[in-house]
PDB file of N, CA and C in Angstrom:
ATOM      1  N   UNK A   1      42.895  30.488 -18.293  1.00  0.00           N
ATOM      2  CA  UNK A   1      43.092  29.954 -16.959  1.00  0.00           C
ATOM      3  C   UNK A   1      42.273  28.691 -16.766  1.00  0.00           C
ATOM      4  N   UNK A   2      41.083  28.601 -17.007  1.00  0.00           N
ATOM      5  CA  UNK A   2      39.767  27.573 -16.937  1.00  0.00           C
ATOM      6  C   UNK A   2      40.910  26.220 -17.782  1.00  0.00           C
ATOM      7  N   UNK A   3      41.592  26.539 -19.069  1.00  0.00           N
ATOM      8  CA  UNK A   3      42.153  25.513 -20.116  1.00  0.00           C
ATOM      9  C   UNK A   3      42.833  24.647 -18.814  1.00  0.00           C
ATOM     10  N   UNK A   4      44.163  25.542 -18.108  1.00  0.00           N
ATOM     11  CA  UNK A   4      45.043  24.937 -17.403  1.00  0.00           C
ATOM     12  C   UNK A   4      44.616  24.391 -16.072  1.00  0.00           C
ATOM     13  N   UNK A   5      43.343  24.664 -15.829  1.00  0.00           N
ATOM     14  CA  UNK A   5      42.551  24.021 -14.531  1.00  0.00           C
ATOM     15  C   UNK A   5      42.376  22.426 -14.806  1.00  0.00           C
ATOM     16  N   UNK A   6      41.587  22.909 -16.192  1.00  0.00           N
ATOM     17  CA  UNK A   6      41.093  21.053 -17.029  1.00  0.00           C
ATOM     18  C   UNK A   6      42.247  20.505 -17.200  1.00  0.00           C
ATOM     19  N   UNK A   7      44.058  21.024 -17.536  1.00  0.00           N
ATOM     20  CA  UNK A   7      44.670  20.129 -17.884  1.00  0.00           C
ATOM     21  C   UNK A   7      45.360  19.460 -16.052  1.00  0.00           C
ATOM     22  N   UNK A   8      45.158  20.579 -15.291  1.00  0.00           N
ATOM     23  CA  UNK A   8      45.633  19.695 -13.719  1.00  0.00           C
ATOM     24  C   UNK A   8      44.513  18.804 -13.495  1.00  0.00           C
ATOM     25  N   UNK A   9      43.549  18.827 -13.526  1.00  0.00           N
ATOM     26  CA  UNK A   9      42.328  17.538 -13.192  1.00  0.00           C
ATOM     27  C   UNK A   9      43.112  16.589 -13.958  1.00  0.00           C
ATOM     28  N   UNK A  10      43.168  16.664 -15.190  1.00  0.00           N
ATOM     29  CA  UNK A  10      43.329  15.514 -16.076  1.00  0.00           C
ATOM     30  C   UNK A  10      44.755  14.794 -15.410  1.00  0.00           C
ATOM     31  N   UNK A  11      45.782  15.449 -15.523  1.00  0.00           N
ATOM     32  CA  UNK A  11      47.058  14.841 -15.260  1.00  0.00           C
ATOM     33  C   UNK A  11      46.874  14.128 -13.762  1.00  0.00           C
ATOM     34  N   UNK A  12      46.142  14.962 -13.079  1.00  0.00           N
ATOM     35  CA  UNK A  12      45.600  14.551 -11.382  1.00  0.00           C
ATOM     36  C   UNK A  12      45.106  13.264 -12.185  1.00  0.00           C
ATOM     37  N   UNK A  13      44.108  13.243 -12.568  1.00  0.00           N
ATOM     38  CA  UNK A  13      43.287  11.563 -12.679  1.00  0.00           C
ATOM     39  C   UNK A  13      44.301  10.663 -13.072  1.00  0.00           C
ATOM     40  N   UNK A  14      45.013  11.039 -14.069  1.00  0.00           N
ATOM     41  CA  UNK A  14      45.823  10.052 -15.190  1.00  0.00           C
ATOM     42  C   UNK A  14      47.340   9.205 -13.932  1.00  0.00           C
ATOM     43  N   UNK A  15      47.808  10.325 -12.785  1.00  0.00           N
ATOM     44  CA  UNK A  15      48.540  10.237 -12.226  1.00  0.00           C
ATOM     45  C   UNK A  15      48.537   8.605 -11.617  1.00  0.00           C
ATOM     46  N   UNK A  16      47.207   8.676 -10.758  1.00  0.00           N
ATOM     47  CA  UNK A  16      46.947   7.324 -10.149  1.00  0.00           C
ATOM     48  C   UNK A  16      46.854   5.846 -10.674  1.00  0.00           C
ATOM     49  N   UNK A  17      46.814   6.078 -11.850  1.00  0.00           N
ATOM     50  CA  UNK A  17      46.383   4.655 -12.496  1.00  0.00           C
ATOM     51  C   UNK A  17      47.763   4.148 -13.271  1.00  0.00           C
ATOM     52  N   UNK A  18      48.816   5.929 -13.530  1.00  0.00           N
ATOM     53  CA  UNK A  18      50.197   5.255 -14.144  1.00  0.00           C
ATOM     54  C   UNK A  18      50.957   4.702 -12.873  1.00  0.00           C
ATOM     55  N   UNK A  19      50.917   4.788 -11.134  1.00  0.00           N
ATOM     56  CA  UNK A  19      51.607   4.704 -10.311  1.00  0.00           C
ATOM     57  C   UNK A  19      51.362   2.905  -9.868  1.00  0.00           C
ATOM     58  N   UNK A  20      49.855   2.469 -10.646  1.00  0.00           N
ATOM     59  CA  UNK A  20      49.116   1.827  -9.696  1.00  0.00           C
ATOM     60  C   UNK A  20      49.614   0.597 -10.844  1.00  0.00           C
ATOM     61  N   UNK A  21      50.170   0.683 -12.180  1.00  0.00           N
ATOM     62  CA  UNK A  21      50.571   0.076 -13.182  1.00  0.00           C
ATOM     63  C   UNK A  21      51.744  -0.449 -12.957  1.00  0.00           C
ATOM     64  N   UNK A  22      52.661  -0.131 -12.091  1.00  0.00           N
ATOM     65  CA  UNK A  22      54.059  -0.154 -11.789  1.00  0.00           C
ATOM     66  C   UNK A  22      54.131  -0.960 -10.191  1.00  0.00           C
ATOM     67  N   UNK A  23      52.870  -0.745  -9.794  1.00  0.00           N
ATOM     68  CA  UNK A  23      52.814  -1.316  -8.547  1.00  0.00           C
ATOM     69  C   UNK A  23      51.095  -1.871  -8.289  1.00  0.00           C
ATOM     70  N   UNK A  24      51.412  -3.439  -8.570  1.00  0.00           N
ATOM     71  CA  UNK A  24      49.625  -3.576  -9.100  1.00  0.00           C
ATOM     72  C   UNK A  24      49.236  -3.961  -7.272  1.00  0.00           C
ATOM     73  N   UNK A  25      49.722  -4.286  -6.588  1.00  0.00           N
ATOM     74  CA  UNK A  25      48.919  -4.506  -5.325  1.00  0.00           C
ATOM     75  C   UNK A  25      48.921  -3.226  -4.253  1.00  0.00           C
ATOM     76  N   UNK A  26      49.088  -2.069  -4.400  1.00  0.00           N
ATOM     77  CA  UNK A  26      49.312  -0.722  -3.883  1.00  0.00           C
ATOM     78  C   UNK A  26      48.075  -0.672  -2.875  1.00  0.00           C
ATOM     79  N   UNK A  27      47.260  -0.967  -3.432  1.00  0.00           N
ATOM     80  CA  UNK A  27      45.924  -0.792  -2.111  1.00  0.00           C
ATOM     81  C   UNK A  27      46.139  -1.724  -1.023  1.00  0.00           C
ATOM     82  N   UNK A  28      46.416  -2.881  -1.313  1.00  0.00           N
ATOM     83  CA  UNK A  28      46.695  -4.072  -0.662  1.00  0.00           C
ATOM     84  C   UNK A  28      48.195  -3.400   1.087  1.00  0.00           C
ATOM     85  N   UNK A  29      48.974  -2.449  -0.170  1.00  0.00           N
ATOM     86  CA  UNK A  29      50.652  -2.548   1.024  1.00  0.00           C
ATOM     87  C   UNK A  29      50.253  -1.255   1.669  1.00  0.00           C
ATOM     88  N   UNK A  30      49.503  -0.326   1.209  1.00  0.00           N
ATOM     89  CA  UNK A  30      49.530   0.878   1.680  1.00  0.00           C
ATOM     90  C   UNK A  30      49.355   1.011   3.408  1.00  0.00           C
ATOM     91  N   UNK A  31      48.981  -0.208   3.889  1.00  0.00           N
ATOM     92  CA  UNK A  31      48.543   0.133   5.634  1.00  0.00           C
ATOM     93  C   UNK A  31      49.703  -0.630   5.936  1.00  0.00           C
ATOM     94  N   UNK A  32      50.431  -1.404   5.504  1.00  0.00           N
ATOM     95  CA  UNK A  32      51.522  -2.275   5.984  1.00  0.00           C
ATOM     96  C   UNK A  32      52.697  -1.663   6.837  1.00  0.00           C
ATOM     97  N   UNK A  33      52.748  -1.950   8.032  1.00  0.00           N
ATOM     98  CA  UNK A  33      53.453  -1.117   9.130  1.00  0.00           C
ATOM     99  C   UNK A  33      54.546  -2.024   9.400  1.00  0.00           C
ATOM    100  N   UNK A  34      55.774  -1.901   9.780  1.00  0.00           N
ATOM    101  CA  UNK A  34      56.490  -3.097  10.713  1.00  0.00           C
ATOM    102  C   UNK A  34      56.392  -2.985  11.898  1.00  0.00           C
ATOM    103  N   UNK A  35      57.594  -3.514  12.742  1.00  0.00           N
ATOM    104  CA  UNK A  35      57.360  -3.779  13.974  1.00  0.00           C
ATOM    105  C   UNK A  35      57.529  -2.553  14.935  1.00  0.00           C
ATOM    106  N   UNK A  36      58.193  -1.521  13.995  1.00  0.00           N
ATOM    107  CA  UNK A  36      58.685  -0.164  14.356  1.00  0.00           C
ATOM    108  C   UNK A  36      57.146   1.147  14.458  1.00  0.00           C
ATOM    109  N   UNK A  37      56.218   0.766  14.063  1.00  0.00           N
ATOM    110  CA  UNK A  37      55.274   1.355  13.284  1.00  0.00           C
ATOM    111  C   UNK A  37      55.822   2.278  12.446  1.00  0.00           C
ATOM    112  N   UNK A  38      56.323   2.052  11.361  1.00  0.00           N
ATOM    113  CA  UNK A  38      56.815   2.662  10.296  1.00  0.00           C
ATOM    114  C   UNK A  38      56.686   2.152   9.248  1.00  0.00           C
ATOM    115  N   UNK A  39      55.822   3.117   8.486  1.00  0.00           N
ATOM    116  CA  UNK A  39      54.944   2.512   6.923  1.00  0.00           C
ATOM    117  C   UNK A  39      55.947   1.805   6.397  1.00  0.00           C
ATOM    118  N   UNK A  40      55.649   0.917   5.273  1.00  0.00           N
ATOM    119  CA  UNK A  40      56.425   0.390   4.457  1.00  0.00           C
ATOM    120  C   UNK A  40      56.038   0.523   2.976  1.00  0.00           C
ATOM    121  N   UNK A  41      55.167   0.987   2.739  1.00  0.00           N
ATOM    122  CA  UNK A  41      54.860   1.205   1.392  1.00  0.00           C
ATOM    123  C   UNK A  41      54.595   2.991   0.854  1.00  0.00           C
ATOM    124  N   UNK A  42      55.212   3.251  -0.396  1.00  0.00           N
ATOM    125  CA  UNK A  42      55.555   4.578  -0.923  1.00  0.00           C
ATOM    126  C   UNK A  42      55.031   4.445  -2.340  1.00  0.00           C
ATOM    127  N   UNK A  43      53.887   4.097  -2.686  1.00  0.00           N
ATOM    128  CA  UNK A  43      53.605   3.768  -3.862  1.00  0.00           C
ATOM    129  C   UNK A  43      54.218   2.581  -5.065  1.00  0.00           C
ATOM    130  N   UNK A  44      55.474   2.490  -4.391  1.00  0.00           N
ATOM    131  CA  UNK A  44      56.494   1.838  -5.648  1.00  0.00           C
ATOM    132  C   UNK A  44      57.547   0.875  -4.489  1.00  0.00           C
ATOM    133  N   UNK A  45      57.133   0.623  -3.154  1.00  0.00           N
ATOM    134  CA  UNK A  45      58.517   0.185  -2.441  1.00  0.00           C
ATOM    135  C   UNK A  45      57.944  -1.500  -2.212  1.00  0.00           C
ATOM    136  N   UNK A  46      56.651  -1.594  -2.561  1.00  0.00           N
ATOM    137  CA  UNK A  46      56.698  -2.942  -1.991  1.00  0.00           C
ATOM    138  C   UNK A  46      56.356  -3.929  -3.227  1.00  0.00           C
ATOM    139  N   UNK A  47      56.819  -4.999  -3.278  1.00  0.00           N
ATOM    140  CA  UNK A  47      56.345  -6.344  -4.280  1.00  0.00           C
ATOM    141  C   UNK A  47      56.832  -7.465  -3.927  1.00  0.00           C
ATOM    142  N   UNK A  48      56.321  -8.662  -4.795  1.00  0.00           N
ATOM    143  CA  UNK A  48      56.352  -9.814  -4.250  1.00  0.00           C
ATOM    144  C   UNK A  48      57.349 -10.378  -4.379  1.00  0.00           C
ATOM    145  N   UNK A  49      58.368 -10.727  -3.582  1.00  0.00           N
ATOM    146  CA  UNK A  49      59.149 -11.576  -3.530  1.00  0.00           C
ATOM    147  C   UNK A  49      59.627 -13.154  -4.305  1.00  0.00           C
ATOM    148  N   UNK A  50      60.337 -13.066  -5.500  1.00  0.00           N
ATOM    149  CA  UNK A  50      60.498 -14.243  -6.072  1.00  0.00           C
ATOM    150  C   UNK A  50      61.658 -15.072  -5.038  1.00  0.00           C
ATOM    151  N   UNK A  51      60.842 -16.314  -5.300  1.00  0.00           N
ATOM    152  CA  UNK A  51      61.845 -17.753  -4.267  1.00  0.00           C
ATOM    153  C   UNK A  51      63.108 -17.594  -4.547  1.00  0.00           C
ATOM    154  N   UNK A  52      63.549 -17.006  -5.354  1.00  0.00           N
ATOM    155  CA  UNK A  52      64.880 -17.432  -5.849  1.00  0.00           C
ATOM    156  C   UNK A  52      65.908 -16.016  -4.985  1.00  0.00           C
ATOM    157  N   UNK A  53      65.416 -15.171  -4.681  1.00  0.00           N
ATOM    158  CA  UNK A  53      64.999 -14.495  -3.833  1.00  0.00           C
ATOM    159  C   UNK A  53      65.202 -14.267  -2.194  1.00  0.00           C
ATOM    160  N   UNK A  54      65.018 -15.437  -1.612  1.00  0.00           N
ATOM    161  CA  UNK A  54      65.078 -15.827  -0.897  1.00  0.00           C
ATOM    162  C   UNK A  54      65.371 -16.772  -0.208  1.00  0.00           C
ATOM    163  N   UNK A  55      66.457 -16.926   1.286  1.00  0.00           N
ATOM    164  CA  UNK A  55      67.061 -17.863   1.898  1.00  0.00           C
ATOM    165  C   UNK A  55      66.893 -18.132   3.075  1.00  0.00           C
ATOM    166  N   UNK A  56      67.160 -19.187   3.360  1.00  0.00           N
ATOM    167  CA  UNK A  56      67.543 -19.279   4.957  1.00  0.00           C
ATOM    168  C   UNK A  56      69.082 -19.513   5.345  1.00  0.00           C
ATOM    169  N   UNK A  57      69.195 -18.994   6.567  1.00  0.00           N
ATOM    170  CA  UNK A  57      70.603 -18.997   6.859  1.00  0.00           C
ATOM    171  C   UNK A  57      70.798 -20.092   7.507  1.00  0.00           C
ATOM    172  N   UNK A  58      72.504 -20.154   7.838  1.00  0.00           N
ATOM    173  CA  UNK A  58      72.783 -21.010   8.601  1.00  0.00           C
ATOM    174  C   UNK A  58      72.299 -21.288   9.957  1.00  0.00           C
ATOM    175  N   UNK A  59      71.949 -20.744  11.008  1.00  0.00           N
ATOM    176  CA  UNK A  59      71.756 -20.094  12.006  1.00  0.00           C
ATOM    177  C   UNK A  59      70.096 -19.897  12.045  1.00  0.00           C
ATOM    178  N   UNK A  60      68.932 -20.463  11.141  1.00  0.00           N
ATOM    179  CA  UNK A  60      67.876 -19.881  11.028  1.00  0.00           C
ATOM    180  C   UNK A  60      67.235 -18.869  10.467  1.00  0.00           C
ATOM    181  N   UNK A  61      67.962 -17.924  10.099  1.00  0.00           N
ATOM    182  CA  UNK A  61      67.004 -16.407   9.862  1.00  0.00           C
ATOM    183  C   UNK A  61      67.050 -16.505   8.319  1.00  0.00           C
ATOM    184  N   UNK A  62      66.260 -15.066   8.172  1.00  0.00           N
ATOM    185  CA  UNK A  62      66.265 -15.223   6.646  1.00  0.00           C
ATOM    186  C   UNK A  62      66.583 -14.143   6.030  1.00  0.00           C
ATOM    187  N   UNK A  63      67.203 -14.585   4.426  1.00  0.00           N
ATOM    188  CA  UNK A  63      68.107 -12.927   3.929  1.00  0.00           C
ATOM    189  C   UNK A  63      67.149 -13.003   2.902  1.00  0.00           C
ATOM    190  N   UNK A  64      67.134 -11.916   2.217  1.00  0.00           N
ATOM    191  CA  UNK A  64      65.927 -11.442   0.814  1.00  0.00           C
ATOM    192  C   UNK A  64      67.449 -10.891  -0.041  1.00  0.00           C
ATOM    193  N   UNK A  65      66.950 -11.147  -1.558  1.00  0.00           N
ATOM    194  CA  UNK A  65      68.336 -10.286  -2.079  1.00  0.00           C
ATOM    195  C   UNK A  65      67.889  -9.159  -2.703  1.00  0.00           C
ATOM    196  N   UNK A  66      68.295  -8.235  -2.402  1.00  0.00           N
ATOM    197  CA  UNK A  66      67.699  -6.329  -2.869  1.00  0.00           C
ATOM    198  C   UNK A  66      68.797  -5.896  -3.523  1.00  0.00           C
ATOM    199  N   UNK A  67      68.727  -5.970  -5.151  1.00  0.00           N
ATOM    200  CA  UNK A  67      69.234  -5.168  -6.410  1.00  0.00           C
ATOM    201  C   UNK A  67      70.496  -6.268  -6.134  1.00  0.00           C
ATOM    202  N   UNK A  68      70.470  -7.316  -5.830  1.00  0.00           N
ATOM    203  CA  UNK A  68      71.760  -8.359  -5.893  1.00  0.00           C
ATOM    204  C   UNK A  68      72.574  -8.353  -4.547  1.00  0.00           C
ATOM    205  N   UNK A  69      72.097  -7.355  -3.283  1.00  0.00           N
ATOM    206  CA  UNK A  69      72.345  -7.735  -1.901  1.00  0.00           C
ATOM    207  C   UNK A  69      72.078  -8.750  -1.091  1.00  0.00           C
ATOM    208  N   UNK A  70      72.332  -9.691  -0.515  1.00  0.00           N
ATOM    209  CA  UNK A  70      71.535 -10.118   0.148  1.00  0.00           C
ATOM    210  C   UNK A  70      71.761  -9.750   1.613  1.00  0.00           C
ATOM    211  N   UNK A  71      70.011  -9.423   2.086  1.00  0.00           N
ATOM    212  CA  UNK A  71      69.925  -8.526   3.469  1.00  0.00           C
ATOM    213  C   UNK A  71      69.393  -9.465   4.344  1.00  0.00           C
ATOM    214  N   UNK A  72      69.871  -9.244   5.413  1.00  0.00           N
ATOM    215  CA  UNK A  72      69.235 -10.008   7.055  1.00  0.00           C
ATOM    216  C   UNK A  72      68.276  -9.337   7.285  1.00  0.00           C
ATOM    217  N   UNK A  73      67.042 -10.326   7.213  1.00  0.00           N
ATOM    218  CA  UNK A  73      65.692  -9.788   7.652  1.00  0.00           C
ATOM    219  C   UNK A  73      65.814  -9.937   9.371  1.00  0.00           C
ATOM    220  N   UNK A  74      65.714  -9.100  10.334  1.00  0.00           N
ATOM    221  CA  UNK A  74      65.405  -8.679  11.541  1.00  0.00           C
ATOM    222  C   UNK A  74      63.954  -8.594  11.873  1.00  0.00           C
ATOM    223  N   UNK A  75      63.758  -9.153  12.966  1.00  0.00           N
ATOM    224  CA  UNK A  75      62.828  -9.002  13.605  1.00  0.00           C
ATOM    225  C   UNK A  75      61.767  -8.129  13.112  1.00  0.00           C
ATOM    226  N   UNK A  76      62.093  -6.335  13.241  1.00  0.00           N
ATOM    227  CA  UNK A  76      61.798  -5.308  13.192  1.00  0.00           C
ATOM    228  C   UNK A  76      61.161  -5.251  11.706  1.00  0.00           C
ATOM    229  N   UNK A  77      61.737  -6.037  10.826  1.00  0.00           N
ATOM    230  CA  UNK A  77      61.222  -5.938   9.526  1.00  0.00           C
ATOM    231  C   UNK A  77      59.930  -6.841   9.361  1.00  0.00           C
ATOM    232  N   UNK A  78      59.220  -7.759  10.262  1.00  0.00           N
ATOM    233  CA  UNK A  78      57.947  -8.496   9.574  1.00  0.00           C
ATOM    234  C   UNK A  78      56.818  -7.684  10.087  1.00  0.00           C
ATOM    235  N   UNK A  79      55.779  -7.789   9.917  1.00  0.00           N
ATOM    236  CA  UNK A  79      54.995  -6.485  10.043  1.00  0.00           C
ATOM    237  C   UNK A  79      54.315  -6.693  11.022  1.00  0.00           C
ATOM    238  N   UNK A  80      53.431  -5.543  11.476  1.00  0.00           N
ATOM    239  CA  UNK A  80      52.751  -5.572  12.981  1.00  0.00           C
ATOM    240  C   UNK A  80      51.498  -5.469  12.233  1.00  0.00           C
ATOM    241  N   UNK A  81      51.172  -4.486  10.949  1.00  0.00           N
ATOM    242  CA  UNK A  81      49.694  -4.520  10.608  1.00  0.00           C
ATOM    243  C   UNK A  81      49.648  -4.665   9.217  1.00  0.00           C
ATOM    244  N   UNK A  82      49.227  -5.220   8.219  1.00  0.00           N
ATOM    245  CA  UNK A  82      49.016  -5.615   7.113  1.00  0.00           C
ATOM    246  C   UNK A  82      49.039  -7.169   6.696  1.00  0.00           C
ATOM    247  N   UNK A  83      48.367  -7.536   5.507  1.00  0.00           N
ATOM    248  CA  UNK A  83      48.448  -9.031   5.074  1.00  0.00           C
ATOM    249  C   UNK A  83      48.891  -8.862   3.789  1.00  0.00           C
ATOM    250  N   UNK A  84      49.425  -9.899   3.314  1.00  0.00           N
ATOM    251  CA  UNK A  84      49.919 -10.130   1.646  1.00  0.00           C
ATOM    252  C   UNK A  84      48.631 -10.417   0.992  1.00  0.00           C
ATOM    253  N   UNK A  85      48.918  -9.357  -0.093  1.00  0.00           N
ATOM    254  CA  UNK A  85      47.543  -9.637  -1.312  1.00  0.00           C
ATOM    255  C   UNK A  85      47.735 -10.789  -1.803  1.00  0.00           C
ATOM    256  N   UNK A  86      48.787 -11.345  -2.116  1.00  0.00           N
ATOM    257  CA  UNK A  86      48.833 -12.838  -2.538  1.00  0.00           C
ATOM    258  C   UNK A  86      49.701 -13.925  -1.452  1.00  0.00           C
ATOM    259  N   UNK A  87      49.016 -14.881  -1.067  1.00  0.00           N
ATOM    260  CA  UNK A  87      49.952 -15.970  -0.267  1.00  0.00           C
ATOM    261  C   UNK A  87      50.504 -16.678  -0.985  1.00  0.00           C
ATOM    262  N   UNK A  88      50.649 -16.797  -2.573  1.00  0.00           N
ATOM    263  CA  UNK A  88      51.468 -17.770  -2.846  1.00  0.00           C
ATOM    264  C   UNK A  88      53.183 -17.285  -2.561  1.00  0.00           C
ATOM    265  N   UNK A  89      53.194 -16.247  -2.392  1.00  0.00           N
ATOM    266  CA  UNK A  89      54.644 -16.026  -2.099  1.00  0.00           C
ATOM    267  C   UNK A  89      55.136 -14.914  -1.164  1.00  0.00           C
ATOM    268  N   UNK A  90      56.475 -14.957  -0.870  1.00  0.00           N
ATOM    269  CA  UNK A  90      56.582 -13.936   0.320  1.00  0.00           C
ATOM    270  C   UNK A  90      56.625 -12.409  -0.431  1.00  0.00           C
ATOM    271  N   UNK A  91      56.580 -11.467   0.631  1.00  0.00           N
ATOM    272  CA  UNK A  91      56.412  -9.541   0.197  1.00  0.00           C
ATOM    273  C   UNK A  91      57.389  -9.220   0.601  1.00  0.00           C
ATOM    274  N   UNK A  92      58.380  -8.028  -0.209  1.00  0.00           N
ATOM    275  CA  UNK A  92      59.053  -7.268   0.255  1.00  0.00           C
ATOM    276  C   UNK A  92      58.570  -5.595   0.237  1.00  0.00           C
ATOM    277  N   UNK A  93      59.130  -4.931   0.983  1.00  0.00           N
ATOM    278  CA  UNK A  93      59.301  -3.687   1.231  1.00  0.00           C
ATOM    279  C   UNK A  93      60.526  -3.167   0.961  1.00  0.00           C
ATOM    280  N   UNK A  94      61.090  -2.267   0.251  1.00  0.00           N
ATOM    281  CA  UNK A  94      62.331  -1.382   0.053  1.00  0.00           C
ATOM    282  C   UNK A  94      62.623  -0.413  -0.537  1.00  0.00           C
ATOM    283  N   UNK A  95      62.430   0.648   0.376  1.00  0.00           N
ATOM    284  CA  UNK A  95      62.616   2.227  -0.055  1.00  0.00           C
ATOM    285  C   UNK A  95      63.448   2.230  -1.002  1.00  0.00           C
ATOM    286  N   UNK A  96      62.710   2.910  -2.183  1.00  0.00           N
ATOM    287  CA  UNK A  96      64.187   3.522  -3.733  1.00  0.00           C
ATOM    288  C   UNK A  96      64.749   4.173  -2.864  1.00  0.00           C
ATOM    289  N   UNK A  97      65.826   4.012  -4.242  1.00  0.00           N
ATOM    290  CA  UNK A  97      67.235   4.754  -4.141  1.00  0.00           C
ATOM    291  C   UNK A  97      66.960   6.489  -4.442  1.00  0.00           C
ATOM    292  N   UNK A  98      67.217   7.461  -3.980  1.00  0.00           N
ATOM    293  CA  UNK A  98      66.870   8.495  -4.283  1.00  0.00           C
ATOM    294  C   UNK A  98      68.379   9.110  -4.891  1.00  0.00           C
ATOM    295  N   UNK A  99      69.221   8.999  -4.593  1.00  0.00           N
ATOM    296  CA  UNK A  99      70.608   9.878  -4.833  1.00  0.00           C
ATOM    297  C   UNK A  99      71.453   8.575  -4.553  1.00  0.00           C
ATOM    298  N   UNK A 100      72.220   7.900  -5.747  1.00  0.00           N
ATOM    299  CA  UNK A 100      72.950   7.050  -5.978  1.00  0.00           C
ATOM    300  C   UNK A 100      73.769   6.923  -4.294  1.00  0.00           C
ATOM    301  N   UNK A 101      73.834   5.674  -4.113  1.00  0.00           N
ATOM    302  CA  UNK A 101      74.888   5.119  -3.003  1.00  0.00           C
ATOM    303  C   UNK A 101      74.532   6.042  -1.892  1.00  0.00           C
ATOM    304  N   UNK A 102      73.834   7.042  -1.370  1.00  0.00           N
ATOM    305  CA  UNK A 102      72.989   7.570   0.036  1.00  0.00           C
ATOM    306  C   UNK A 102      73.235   6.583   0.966  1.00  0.00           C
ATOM    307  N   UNK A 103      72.226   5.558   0.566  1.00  0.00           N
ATOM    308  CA  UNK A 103      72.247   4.992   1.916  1.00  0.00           C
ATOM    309  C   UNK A 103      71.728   3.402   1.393  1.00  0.00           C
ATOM    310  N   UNK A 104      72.677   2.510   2.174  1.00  0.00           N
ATOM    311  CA  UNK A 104      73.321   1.143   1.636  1.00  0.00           C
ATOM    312  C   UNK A 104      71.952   0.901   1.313  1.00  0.00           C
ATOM    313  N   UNK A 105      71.663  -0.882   0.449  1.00  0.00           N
ATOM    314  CA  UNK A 105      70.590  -1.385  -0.055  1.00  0.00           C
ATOM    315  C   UNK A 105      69.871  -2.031   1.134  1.00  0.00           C
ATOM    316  N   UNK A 106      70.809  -2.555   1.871  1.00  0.00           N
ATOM    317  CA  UNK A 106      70.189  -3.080   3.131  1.00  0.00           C
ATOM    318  C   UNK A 106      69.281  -2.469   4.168  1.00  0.00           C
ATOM    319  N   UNK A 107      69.749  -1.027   4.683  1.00  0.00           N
ATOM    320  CA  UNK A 107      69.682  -0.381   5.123  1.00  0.00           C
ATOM    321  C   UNK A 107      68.273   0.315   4.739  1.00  0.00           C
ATOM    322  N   UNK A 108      68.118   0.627   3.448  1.00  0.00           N
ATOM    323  CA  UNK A 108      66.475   0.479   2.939  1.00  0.00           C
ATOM    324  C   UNK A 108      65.263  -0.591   3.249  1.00  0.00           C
ATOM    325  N   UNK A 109      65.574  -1.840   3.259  1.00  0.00           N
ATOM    326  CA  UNK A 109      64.757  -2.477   3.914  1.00  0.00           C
ATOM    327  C   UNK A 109      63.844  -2.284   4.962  1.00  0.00           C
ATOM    328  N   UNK A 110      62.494  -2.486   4.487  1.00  0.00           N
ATOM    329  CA  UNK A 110      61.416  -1.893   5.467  1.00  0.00           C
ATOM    330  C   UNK A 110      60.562  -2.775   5.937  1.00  0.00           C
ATOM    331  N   UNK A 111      60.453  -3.725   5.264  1.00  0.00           N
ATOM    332  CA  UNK A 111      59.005  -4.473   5.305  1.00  0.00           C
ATOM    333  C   UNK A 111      59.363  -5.866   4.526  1.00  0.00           C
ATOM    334  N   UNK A 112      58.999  -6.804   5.796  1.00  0.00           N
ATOM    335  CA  UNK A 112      59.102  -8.280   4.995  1.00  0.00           C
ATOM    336  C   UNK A 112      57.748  -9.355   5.263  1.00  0.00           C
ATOM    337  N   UNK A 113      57.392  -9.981   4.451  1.00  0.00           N
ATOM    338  CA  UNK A 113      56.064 -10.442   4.663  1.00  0.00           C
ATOM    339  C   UNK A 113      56.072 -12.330   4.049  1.00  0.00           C
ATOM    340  N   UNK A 114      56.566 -13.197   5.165  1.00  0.00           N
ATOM    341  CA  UNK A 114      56.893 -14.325   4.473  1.00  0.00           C
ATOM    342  C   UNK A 114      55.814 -15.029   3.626  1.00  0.00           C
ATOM    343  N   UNK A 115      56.005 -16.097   2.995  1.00  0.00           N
ATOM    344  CA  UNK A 115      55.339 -16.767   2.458  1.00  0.00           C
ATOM    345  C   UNK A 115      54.463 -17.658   3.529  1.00  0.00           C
ATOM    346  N   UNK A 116      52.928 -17.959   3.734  1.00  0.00           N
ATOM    347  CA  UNK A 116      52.500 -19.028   4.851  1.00  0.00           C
ATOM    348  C   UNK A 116      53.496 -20.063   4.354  1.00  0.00           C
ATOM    349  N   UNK A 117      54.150 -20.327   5.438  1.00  0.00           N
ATOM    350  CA  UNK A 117      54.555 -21.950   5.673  1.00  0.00           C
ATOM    351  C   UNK A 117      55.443 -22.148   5.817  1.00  0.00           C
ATOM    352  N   UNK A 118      56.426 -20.829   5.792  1.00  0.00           N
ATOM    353  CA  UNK A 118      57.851 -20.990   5.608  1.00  0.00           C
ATOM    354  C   UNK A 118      58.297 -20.319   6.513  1.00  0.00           C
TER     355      UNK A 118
END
């Protein structure tokens, strides 16, 4: 019994550092709320936004493209409490997919965090 105690500690320790590998700014998104107060980060939902990435519309606003969507960032999506670990570029937020086609790519969108200046 004592063996299988030492092997849950171990897998417990080992757990955090494989989650934190896959998602290197995790300490940084973990308080990141939107405008809804509704977290935006799940260990694995938030990263940085490449430019290419990102648009402006006709009309002003701005779309992010998620898995080759491109989504209308709303209001509701820039955040009420958190900062970007890095300013050179903008943050996204977007809940995985849990069970293929559930629920659209857009519709996951949680959390958007522009680049200063843009």
């Amino acid at each position: 019994m004592a063996r299988l105690g030492s092997l849950t500690v171990v897998l417990a320790l080992c757990m955090p550092a494989q989650a934190q590998d896959h998602h290197p700014f995790h300490a940084e998104y973990k308080n990141w709320m939107n405008k809804e107060y509704v977290g935006c980060c799940n260990n694995n939902d938030c990263q940085p936004l490449a430019s290419e990435n990102e648009r402006e519309t006709a009309s002003g606003g701005v779309e992010v493209r998620v898995e080759g969507t491109w989504c209308p960032v709303y209001a509701v999506h820039y955040l009420r409490q958190g900062n970007a670990p890095d300013w050179s570029t903008s943050h996204v937020c977007v809940r995985k997919q849990i069970v293929p086609a559930a629920v659209p790519v857009c519709a996951r969108l949680l959390c958007y965090q522009p680049k200063p200046g843009t």
